[in-house]
Protein backbone atom coordinates (compact mmCIF):
# COMPACT_ATOMS: atom_id res chain seq x y z
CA UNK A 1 95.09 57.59 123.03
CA UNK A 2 95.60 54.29 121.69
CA UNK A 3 92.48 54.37 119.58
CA UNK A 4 92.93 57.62 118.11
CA UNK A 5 94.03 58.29 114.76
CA UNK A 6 97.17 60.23 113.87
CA UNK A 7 97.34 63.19 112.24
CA UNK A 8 100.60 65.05 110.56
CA UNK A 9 100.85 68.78 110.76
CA UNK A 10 103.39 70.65 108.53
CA UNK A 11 104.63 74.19 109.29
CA UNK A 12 103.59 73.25 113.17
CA UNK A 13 105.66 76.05 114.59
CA UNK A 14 104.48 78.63 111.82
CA UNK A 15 101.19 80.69 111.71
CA UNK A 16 98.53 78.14 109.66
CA UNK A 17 100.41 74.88 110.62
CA UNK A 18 100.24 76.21 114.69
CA UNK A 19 96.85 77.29 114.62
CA UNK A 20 95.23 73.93 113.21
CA UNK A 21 98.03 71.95 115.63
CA UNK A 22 96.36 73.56 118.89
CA UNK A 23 92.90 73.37 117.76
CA UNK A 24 93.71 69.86 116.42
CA UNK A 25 95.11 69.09 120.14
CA UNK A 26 92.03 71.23 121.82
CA UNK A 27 89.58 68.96 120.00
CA UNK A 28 91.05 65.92 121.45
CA UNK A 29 89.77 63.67 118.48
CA UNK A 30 92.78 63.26 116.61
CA UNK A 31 96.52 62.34 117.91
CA UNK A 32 98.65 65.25 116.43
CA UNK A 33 102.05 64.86 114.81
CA UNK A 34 104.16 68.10 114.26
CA UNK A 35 106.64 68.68 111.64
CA UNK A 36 109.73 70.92 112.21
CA UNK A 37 113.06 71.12 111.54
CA UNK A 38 113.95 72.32 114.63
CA UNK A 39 112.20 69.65 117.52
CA UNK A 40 114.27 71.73 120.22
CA UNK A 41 112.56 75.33 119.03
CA UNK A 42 110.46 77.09 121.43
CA UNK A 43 107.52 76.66 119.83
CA UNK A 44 108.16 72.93 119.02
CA UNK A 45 108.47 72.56 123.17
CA UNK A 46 104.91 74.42 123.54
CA UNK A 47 103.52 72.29 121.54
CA UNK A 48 105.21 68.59 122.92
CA UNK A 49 103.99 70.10 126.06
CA UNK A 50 100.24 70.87 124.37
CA UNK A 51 100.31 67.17 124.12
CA UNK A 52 101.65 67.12 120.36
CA UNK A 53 104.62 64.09 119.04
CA UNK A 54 107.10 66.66 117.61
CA UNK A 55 109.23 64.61 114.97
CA UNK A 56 112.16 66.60 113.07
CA UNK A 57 111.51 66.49 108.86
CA UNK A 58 112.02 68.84 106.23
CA UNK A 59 109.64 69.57 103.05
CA UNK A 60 113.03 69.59 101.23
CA UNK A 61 113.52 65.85 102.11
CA UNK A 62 111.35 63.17 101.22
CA UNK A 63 112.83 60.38 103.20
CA UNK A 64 111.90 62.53 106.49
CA UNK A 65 108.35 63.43 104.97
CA UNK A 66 107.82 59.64 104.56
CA UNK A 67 108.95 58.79 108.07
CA UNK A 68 107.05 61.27 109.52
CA UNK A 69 103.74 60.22 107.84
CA UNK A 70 103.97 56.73 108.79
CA UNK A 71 101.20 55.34 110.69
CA UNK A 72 99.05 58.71 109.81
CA UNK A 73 95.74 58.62 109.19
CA UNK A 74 95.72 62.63 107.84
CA UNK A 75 97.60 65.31 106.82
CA UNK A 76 97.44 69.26 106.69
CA UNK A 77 100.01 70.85 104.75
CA UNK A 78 101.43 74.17 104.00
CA UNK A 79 104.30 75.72 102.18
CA UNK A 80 106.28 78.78 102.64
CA UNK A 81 106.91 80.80 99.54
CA UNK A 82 107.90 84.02 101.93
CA UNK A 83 111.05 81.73 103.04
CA UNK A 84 111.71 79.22 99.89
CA UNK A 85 110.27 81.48 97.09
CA UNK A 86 110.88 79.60 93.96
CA UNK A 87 111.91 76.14 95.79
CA UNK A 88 108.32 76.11 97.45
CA UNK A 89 106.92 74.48 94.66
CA UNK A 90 109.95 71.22 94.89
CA UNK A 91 108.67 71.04 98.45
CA UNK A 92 105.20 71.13 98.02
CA UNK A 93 105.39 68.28 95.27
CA UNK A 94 107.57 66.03 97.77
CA UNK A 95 104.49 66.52 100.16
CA UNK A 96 101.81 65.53 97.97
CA UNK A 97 103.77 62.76 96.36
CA UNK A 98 104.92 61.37 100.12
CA UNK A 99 101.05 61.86 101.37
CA UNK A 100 100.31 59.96 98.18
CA UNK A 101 102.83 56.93 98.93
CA UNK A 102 101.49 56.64 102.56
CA UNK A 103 98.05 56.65 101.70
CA UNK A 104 96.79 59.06 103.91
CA UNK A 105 93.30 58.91 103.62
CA UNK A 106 92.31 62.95 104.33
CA UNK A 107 95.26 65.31 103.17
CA UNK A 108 93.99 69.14 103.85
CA UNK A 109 96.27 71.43 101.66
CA UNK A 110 95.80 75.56 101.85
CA UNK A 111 96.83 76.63 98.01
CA UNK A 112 95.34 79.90 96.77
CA UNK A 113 93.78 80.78 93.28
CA UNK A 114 95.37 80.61 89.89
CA UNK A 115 95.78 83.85 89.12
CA UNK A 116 97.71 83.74 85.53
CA UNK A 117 94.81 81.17 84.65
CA UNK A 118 92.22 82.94 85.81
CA UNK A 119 93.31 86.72 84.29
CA UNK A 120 94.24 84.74 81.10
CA UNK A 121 98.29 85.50 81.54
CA UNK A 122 97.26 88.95 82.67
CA UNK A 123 98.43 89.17 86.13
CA UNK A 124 100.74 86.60 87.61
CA UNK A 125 101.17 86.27 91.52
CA UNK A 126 104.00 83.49 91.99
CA UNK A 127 103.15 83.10 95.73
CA UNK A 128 99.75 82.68 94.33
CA UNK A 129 100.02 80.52 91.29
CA UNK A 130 102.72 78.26 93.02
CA UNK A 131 100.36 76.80 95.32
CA UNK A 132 97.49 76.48 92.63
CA UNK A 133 99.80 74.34 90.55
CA UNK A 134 100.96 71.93 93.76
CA UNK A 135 97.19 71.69 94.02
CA UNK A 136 96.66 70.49 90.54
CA UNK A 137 99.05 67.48 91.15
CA UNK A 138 97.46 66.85 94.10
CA UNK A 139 94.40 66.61 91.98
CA UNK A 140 95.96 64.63 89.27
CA UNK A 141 97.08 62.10 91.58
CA UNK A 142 93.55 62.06 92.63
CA UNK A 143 94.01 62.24 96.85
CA UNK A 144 91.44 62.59 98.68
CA UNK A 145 91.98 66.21 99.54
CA UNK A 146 90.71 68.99 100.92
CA UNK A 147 91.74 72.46 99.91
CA UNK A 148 91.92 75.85 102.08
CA UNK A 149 92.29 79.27 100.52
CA UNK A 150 93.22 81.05 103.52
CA UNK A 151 92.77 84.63 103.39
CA UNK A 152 95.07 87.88 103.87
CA UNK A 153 96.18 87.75 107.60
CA UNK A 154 94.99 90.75 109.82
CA UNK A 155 98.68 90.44 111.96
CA UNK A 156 99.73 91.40 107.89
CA UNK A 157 98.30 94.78 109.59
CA UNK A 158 100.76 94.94 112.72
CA UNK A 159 103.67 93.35 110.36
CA UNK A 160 103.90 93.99 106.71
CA UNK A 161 101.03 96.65 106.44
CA UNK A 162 101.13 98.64 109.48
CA UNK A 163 99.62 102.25 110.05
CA UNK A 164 102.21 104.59 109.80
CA UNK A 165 101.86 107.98 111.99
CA UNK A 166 101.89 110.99 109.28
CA UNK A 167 103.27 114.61 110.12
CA UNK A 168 99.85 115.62 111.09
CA UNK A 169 99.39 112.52 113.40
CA UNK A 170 97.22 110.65 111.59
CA UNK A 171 97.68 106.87 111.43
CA UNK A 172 97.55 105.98 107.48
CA UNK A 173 98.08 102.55 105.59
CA UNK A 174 97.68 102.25 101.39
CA UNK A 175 98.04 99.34 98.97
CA UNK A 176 96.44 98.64 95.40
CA UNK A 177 93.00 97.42 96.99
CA UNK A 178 90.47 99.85 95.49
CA UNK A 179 87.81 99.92 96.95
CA UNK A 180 87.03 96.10 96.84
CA UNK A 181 86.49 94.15 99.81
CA UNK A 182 89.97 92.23 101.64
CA UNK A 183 89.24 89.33 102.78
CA UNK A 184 90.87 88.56 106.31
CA UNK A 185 91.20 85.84 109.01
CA UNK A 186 93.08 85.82 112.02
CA UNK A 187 95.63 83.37 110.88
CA UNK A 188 94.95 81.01 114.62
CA UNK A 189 91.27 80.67 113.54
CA UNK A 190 92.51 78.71 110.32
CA UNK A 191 92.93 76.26 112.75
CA UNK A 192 89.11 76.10 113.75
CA UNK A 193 88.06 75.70 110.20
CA UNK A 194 90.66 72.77 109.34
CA UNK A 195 90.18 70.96 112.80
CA UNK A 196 85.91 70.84 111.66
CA UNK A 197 86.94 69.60 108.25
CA UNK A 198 88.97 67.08 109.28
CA UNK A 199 85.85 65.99 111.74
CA UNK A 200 83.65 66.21 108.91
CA UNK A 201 85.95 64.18 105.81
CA UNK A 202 83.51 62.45 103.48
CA UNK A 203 81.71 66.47 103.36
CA UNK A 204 84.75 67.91 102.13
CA UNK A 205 86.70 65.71 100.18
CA UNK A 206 87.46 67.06 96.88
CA UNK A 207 86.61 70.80 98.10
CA UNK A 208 87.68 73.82 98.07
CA UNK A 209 86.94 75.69 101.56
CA UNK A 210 87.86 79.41 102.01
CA UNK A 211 88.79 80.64 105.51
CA UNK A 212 88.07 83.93 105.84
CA UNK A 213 87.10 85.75 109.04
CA UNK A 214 85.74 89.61 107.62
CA UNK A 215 85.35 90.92 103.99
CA UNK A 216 85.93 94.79 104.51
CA UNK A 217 86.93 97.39 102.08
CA UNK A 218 90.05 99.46 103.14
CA UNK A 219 88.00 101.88 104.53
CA UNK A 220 86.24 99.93 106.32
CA UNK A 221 89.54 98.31 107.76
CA UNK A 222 90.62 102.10 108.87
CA UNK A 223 87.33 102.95 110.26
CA UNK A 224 87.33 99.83 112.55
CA UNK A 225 91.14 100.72 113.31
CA UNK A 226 90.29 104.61 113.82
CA UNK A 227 87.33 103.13 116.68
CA UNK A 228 89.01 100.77 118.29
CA UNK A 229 92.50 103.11 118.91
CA UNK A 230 90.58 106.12 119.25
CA UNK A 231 92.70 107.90 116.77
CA UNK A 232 92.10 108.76 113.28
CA UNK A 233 93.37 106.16 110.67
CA UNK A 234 93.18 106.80 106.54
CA UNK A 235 93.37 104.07 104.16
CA UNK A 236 94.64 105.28 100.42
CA UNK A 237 94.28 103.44 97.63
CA UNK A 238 98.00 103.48 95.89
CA UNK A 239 97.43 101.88 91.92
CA UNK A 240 99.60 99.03 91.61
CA UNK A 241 102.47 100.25 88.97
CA UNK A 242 102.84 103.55 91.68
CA UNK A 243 103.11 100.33 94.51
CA UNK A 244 104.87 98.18 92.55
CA UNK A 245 107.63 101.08 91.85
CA UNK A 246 108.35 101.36 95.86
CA UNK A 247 111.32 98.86 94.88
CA UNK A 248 111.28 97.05 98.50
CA UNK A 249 111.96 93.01 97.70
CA UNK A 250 108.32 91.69 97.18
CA UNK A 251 106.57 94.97 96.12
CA UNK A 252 105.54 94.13 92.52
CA UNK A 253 104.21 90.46 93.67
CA UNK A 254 102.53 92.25 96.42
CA UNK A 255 100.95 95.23 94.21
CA UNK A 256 99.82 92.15 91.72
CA UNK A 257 98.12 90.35 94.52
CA UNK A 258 96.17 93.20 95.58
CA UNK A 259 95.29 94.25 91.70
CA UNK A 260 94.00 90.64 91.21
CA UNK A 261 91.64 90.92 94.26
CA UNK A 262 90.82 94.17 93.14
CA UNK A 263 89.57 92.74 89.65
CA UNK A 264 88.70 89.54 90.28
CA UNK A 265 87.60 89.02 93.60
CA UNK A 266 84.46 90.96 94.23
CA UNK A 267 83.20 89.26 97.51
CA UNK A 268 83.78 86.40 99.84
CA UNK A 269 80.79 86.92 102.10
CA UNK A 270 79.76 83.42 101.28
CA UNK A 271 83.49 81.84 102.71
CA UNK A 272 83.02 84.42 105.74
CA UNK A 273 79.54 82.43 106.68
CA UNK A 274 80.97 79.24 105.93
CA UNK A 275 83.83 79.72 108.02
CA UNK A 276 81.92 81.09 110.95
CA UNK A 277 79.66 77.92 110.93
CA UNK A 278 82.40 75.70 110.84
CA UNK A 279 84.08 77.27 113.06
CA UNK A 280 81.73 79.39 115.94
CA UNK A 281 84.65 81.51 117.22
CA UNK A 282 85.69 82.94 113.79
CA UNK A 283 87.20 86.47 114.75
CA UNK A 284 86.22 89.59 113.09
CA UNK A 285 88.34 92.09 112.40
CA UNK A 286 86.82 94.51 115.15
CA UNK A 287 87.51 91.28 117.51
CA UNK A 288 90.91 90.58 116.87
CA UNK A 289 91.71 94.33 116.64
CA UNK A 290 90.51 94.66 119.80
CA UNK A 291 92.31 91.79 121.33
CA UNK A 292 95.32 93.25 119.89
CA UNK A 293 94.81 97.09 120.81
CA UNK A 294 98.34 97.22 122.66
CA UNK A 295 100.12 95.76 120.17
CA UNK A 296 98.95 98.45 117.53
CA UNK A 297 98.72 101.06 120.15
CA UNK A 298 102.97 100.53 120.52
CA UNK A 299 103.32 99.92 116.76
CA UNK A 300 102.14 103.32 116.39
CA UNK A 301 104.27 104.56 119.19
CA UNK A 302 107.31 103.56 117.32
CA UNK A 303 106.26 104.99 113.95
């Protein structure tokens, strides 16, 4: 191990930061470093016992984020606006400023699109727009990055989004989609796509690389649901002021996510073949669903 380089994962014991830690540690190329503020977690213990140094920092404190970078050759890093909100963008600045200070010579960051630059002050989608802006001081500071939009999650579908059974007994989801295409990604596979750029630096330095597993419409989502269960499923298109009105905490960022993909994202077939060559065993949504038919089958129990 001696001769391998060190790598520092953030959000380790998360969805984005696990998946690249295991493939990272599956690979075998790299020495992987996890990040948590909780070293005595669960998931901290899988992954010491993956073969991963778990050391205890905090996004919210530099001094740790330096500590824990020392020695590092790379970096991935990801921030949490669904648990900071507004502080997110404080913690994703210490990170780029600390990978800066270390000179880490391959920092991978997943941001997302500028949405209030790109609609022109139109549509604004903090959770969105947060990350873009960390990503233009990364930028500014001139690191030599990599950046990963990582697309809507298919477990979104089992947590946040799931089928709900309808007096009649059909299975139904809705959000302000349209009929444009979603792009999804099993959130594990993110891993396979940042462990190949990190094997392949000099090619994607200074890119943006989006990790995207399928690029279905909601119908197609439903159809691909309906087969799999064997039960009929319904996708409805709700417009986003009607979603946006549901009052639950999140539901007007959410309905302005989907209305910006709806308008200004019209395909990402060409991420969904980049992906799969970087990363073989991309999952499509009719191979994750099916890997996950129990798990949907008692979701819909409950409902």
């Amino acid at each position: 191990m001696a001769d391998k380089r060190t790598i520092l994962v953030t959000g380790a014991t998360g969805g984005q930061g696990g998946g690249v830690a295991r493939h990272l540690l599956k690979g075998g190329k790299f020495r992987v470093r996890c990040l948590t503020r909780d070293p005595k977690s669960a998931k901290a213990a899988a992954l010491a016992q993956a073969g991963a140094e778990v050391v205890k920092g905090d996004l919210a404190n530099p001094s740790s984020l330096a500590a824990a970078l020392a020695g590092c050759y790379g970096c991935f890093g990801v921030t949490n606006f669904w648990e900071h909100f507004a502080a997110e963008y404080q913690q994703g600045i210490n990170l780029v400023d600390a990978v800066k200070a270390a000179a880490i010579e391959h920092f991978t960051f997943s941001t997302l699109p500028n949405c209030k630059k790109i609609t022109k002050g139109a549509i604004e989608v903090p959770h969105l727009d947060m990350k873009a802006q960390i990503e233009e001081h990364a930028r500014e500071l001139k690191l030599p990055a990599t950046f990963v939009n990582v697309a809507f999650y298919f477990e979104n579908f089992l947590t946040f989004f799931p089928p709900q059974k309808q007096a009649n007994g059909v299975l139904s989801f809705g959000f302000p989609q349209g009929d444009t295409p979603l792009a999804g990604v099993a959130v594990e596979d993110t891993g396979g796509v940042v462990a190949a750029i990190f094997d392949r630096p000099n090619e994607f330095r200074g890119k943006t690389v989006g990790v995207v597993g399928d690029d279905l419409t909601g119908s197609k989502y439903a159809e691909i649901m309906a087969r799999v269960l064997g039960q009929t499923v319904v996708y409805n298109y709700i417009p986003r002021d009607a979603y946006a009105a549901f009052g639950f905490p999140g539901a007007k960022e959410l309905a302005d996510m989907f209305e910006f993909n709806r308008l200004y994202v019209p395909s990402r077939q060409a991420d969904v073949a980049q992906s799969r060559s970087l990363y073989p065993g991309m999952q499509s949504f009719e191979a994750w669903m099916r890997a996950n038919k129990e798990k949907f089958q008692a979701s819909a129990a409950r409902g």
